[in-house]
PDB file of N, CA and C in Angstrom:
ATOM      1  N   UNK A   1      -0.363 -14.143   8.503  1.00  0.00           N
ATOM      2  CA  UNK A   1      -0.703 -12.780   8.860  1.00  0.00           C
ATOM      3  C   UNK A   1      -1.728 -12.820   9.984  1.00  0.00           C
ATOM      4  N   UNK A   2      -1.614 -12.495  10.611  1.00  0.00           N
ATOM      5  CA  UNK A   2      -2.428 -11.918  12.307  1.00  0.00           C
ATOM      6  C   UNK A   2      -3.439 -10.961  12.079  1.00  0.00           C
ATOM      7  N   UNK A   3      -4.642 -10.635  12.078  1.00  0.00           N
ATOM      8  CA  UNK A   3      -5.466  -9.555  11.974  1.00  0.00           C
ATOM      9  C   UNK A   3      -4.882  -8.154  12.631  1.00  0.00           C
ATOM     10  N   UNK A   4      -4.405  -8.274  14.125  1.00  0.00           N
ATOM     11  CA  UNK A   4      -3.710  -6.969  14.467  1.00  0.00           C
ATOM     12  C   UNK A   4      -2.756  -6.377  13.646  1.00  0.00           C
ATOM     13  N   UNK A   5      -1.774  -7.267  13.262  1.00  0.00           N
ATOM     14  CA  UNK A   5      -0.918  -6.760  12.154  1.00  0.00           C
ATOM     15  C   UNK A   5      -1.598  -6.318  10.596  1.00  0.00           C
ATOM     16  N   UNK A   6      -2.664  -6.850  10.284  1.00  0.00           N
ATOM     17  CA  UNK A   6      -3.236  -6.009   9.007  1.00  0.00           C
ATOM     18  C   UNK A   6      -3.646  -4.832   9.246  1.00  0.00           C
ATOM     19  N   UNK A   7      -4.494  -4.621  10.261  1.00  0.00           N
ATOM     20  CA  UNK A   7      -5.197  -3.551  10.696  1.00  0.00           C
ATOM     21  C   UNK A   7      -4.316  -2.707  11.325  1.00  0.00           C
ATOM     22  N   UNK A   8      -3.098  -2.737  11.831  1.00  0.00           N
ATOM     23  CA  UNK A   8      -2.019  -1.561  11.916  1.00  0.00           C
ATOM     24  C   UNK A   8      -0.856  -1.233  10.263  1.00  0.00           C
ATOM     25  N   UNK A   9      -1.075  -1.660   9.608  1.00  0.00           N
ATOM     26  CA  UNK A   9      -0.467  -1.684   8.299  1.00  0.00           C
ATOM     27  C   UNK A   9      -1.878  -0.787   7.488  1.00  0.00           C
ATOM     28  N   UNK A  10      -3.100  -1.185   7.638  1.00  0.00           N
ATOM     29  CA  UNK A  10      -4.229  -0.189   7.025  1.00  0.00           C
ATOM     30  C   UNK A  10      -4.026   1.401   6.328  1.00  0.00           C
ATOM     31  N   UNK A  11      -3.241   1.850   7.687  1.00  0.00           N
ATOM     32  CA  UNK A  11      -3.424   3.177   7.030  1.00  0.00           C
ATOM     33  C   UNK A  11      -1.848   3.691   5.768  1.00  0.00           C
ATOM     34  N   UNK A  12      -1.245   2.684   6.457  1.00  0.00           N
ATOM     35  CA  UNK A  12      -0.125   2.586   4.799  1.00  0.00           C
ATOM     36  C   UNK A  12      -0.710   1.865   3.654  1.00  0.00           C
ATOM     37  N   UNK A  13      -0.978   1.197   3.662  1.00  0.00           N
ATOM     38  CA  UNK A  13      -1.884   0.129   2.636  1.00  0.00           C
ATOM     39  C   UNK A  13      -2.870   1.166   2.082  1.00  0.00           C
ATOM     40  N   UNK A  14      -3.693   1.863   2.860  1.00  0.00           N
ATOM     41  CA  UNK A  14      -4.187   3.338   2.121  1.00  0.00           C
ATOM     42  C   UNK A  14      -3.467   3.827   1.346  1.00  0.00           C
ATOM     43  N   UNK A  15      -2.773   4.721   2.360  1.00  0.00           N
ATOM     44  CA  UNK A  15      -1.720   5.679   1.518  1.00  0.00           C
ATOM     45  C   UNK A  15      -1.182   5.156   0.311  1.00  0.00           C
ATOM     46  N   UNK A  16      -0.382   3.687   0.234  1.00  0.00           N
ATOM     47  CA  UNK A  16      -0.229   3.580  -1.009  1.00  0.00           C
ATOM     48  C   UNK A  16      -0.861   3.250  -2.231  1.00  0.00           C
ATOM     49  N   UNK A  17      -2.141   2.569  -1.868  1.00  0.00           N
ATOM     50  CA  UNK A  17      -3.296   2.823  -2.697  1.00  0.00           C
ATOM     51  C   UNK A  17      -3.862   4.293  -3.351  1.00  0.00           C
ATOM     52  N   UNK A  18      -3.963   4.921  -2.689  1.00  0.00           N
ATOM     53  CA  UNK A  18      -4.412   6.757  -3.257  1.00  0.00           C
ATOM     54  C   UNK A  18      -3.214   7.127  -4.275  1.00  0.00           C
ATOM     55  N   UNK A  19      -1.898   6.804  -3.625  1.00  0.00           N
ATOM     56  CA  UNK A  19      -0.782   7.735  -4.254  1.00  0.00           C
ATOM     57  C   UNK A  19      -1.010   6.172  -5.745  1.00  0.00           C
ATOM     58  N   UNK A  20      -1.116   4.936  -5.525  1.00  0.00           N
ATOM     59  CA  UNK A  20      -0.844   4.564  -6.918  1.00  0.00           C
ATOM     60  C   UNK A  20      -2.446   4.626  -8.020  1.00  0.00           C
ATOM     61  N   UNK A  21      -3.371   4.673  -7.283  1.00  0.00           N
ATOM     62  CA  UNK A  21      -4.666   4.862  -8.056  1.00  0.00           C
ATOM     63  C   UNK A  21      -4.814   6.573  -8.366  1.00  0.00           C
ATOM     64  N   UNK A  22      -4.042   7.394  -7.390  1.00  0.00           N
ATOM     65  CA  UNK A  22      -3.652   9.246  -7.980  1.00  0.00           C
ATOM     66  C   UNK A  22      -5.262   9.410  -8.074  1.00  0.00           C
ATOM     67  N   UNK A  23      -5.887   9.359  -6.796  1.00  0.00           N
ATOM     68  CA  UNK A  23      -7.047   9.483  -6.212  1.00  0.00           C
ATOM     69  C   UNK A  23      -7.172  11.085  -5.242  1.00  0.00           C
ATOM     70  N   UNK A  24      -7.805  11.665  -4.744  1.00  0.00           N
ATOM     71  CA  UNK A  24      -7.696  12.856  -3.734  1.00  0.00           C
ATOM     72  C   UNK A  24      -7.722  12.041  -2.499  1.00  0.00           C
ATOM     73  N   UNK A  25      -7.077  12.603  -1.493  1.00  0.00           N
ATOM     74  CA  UNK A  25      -6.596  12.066  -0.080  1.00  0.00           C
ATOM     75  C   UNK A  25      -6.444  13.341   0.462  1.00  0.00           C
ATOM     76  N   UNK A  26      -7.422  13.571   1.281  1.00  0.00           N
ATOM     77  CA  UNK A  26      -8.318  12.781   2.401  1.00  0.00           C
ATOM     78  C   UNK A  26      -9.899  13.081   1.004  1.00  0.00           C
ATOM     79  N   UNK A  27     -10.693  12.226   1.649  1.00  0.00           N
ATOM     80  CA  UNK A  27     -12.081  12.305   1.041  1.00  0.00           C
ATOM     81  C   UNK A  27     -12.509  13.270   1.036  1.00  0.00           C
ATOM     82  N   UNK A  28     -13.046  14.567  -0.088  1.00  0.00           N
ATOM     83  CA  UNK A  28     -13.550  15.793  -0.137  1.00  0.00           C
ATOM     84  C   UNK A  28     -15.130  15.400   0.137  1.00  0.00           C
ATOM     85  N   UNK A  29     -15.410  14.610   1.095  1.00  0.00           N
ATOM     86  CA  UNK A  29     -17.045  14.637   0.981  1.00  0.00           C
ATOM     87  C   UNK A  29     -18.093  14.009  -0.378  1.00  0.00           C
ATOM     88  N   UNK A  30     -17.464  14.539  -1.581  1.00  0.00           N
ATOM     89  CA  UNK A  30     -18.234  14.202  -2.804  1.00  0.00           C
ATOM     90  C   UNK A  30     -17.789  12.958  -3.417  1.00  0.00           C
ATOM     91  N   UNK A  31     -16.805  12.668  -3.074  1.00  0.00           N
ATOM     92  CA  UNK A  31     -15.712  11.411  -3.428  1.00  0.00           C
ATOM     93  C   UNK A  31     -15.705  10.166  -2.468  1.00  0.00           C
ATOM     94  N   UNK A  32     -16.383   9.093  -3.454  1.00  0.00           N
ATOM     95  CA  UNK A  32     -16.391   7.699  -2.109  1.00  0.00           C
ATOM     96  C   UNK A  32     -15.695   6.883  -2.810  1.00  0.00           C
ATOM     97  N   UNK A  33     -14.379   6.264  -2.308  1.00  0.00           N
ATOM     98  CA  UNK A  33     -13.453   5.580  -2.891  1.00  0.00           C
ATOM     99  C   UNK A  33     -14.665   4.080  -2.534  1.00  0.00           C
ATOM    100  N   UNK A  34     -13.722   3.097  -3.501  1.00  0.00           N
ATOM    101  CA  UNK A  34     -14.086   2.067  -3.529  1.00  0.00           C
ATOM    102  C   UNK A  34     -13.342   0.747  -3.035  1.00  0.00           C
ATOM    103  N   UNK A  35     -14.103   0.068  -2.178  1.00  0.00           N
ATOM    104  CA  UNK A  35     -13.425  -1.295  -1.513  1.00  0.00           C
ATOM    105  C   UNK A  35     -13.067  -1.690  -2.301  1.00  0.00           C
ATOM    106  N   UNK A  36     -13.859  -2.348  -3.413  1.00  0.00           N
ATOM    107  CA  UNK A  36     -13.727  -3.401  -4.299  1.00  0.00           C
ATOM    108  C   UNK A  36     -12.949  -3.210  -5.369  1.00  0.00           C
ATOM    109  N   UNK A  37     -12.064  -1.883  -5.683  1.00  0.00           N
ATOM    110  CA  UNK A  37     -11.026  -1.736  -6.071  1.00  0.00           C
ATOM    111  C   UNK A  37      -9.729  -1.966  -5.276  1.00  0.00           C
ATOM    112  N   UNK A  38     -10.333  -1.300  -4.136  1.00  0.00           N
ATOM    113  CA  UNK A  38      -8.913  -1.572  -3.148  1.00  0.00           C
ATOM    114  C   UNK A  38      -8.527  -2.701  -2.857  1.00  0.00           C
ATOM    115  N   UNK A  39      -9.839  -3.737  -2.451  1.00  0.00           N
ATOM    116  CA  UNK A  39      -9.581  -4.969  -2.472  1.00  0.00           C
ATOM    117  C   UNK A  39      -9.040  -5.554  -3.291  1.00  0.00           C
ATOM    118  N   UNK A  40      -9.241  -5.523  -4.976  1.00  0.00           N
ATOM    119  CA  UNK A  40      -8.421  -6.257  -5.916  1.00  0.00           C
ATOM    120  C   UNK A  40      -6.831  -5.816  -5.830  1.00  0.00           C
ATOM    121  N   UNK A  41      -6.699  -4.563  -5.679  1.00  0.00           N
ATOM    122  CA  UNK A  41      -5.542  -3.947  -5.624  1.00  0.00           C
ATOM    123  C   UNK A  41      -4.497  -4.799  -4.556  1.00  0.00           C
ATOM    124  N   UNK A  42      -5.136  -4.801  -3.661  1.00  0.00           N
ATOM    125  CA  UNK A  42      -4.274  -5.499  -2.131  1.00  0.00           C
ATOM    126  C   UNK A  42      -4.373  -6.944  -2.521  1.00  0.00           C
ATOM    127  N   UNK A  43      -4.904  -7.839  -3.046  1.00  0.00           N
ATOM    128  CA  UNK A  43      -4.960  -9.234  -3.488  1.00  0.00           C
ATOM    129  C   UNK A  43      -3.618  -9.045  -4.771  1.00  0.00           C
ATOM    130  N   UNK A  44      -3.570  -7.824  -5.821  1.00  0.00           N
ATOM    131  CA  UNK A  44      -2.811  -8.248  -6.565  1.00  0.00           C
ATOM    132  C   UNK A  44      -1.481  -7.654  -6.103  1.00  0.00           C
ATOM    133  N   UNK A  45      -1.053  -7.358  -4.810  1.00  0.00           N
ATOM    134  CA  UNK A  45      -0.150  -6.516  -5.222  1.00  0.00           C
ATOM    135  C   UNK A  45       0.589  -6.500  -3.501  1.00  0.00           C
ATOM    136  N   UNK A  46      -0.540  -7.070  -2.196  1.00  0.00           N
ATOM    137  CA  UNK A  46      -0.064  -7.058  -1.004  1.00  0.00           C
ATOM    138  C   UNK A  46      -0.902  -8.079  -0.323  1.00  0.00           C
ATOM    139  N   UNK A  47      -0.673  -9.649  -1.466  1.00  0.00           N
ATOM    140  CA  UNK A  47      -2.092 -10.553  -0.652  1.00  0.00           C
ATOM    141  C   UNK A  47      -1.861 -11.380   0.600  1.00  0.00           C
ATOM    142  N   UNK A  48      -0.765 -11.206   1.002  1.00  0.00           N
ATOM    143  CA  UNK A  48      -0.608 -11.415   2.543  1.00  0.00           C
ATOM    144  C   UNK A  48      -1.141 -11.142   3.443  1.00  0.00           C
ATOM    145  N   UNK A  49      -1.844  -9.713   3.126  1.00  0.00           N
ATOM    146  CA  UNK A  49      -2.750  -9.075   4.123  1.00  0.00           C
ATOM    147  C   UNK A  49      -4.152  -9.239   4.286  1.00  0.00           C
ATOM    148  N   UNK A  50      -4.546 -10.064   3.083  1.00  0.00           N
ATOM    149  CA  UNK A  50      -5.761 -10.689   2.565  1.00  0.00           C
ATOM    150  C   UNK A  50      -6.005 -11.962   3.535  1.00  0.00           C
ATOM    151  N   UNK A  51      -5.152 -12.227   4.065  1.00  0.00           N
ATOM    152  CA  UNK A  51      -4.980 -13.889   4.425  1.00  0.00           C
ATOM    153  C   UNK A  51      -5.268 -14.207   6.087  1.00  0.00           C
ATOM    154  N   UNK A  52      -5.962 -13.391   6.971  1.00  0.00           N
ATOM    155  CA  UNK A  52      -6.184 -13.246   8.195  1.00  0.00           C
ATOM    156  C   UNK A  52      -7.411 -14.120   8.789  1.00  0.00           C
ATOM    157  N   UNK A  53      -6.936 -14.537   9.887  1.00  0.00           N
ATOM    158  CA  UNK A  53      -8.763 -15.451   9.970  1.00  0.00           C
ATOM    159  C   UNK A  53      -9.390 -14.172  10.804  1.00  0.00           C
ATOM    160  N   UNK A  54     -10.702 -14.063  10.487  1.00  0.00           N
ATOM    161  CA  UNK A  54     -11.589 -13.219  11.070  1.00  0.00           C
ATOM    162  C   UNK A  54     -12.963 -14.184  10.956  1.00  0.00           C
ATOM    163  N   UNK A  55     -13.964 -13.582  11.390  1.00  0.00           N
ATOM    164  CA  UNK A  55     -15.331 -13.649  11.560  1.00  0.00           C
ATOM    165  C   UNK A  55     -15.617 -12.500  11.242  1.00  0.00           C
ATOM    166  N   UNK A  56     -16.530 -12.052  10.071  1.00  0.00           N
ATOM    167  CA  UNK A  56     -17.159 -13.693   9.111  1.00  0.00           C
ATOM    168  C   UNK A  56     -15.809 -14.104   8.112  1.00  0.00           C
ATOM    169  N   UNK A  57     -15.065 -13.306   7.499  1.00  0.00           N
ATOM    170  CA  UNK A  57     -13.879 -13.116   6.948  1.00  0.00           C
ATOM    171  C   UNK A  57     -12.714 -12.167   6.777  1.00  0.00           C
ATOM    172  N   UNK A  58     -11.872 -12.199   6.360  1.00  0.00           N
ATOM    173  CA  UNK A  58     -10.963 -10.862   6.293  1.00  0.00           C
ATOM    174  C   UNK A  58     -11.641  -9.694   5.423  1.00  0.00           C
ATOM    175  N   UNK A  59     -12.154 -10.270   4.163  1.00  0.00           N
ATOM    176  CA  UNK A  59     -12.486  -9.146   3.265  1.00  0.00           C
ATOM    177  C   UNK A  59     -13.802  -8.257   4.136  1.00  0.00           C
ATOM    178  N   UNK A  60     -14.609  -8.868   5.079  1.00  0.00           N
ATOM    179  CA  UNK A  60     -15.716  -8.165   5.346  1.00  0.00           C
ATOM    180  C   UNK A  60     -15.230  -7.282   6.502  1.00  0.00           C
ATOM    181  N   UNK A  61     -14.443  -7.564   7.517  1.00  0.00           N
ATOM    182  CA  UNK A  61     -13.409  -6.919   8.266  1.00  0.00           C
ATOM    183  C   UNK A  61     -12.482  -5.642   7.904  1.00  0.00           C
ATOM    184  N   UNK A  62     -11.497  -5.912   6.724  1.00  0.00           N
ATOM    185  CA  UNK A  62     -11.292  -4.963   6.277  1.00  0.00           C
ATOM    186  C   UNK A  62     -11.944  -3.826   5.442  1.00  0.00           C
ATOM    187  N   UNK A  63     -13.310  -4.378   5.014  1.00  0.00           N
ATOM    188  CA  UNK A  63     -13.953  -3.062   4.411  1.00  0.00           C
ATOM    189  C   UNK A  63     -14.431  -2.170   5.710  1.00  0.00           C
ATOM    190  N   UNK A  64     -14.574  -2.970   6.455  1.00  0.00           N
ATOM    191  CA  UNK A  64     -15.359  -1.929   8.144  1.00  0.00           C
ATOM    192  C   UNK A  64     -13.816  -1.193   8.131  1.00  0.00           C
ATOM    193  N   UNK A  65     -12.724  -1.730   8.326  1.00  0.00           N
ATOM    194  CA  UNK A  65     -11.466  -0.736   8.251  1.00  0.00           C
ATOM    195  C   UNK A  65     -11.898   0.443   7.327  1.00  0.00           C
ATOM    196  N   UNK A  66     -11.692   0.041   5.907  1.00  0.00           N
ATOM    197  CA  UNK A  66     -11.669   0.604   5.313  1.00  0.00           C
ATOM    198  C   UNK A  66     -12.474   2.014   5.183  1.00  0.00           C
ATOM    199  N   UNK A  67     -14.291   1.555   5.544  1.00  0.00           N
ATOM    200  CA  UNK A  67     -15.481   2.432   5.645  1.00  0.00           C
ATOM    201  C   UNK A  67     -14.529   3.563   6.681  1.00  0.00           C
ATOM    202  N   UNK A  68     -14.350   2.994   7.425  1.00  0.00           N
ATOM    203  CA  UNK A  68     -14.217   4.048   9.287  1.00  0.00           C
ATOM    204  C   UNK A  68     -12.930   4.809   8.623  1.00  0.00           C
ATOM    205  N   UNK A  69     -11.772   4.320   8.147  1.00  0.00           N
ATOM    206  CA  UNK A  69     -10.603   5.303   7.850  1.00  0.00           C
ATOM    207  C   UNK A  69     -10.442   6.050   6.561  1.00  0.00           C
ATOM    208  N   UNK A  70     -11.974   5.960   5.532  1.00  0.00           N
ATOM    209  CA  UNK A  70     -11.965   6.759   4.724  1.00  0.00           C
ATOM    210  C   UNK A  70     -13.577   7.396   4.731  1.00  0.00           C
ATOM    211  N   UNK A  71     -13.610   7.468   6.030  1.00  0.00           N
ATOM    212  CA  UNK A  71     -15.202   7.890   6.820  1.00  0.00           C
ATOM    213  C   UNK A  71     -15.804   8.155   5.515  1.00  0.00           C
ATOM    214  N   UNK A  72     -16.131   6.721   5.035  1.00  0.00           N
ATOM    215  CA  UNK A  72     -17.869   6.613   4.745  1.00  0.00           C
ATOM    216  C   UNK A  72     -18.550   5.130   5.970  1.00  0.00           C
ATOM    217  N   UNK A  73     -18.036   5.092   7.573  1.00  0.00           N
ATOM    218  CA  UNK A  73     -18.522   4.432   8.033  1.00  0.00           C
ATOM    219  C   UNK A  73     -20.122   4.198   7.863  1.00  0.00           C
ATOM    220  N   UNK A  74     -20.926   5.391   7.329  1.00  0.00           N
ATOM    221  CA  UNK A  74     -22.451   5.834   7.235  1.00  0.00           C
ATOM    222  C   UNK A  74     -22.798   4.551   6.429  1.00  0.00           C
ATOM    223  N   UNK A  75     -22.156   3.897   5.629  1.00  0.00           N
ATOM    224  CA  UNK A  75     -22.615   3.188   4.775  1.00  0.00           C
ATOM    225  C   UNK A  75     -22.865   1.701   5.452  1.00  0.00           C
ATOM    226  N   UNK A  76     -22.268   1.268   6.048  1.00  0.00           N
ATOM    227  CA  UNK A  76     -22.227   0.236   7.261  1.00  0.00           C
ATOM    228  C   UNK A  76     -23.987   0.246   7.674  1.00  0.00           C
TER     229      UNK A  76
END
């Protein structure tokens, strides 16, 4: 897996995360989803996408995805 190719797959890899965790989509403000669910989720279920070389790693990479496309970037 290529990092460009994870990070254009992201916002499906969302989507199907919300619709199978039956979460609210888009974020009402009061609601901060969680990496570290999503992360286990995508390890058990799409870990191909887990598998990217980055700096410092994939998992710390994709949570900055993650922060920015379910804008809690603030937390960064």
């Amino acid at each position: 897996m290529k990092k460009g190719e994870a990070e254009a797959a992201m916002p499906h890899l969302l989507d199907k995360w919300v619709e199978h965790a039956k979460e609210p989509w888009p974020p009402d403000g009061l609601y901060h989803y969680s990496f570290g669910t999503f992360w286990t989720w995508l390890q058990n279920n799409h870990h191909p996408y887990t598998q990217f070389r980055a700096v410092p790693n994939a998992r710390y990479v994709m949570e900055m995805w993650f922060d920015r496309m379910t804008k809690q970037a603030w937390r960064n």
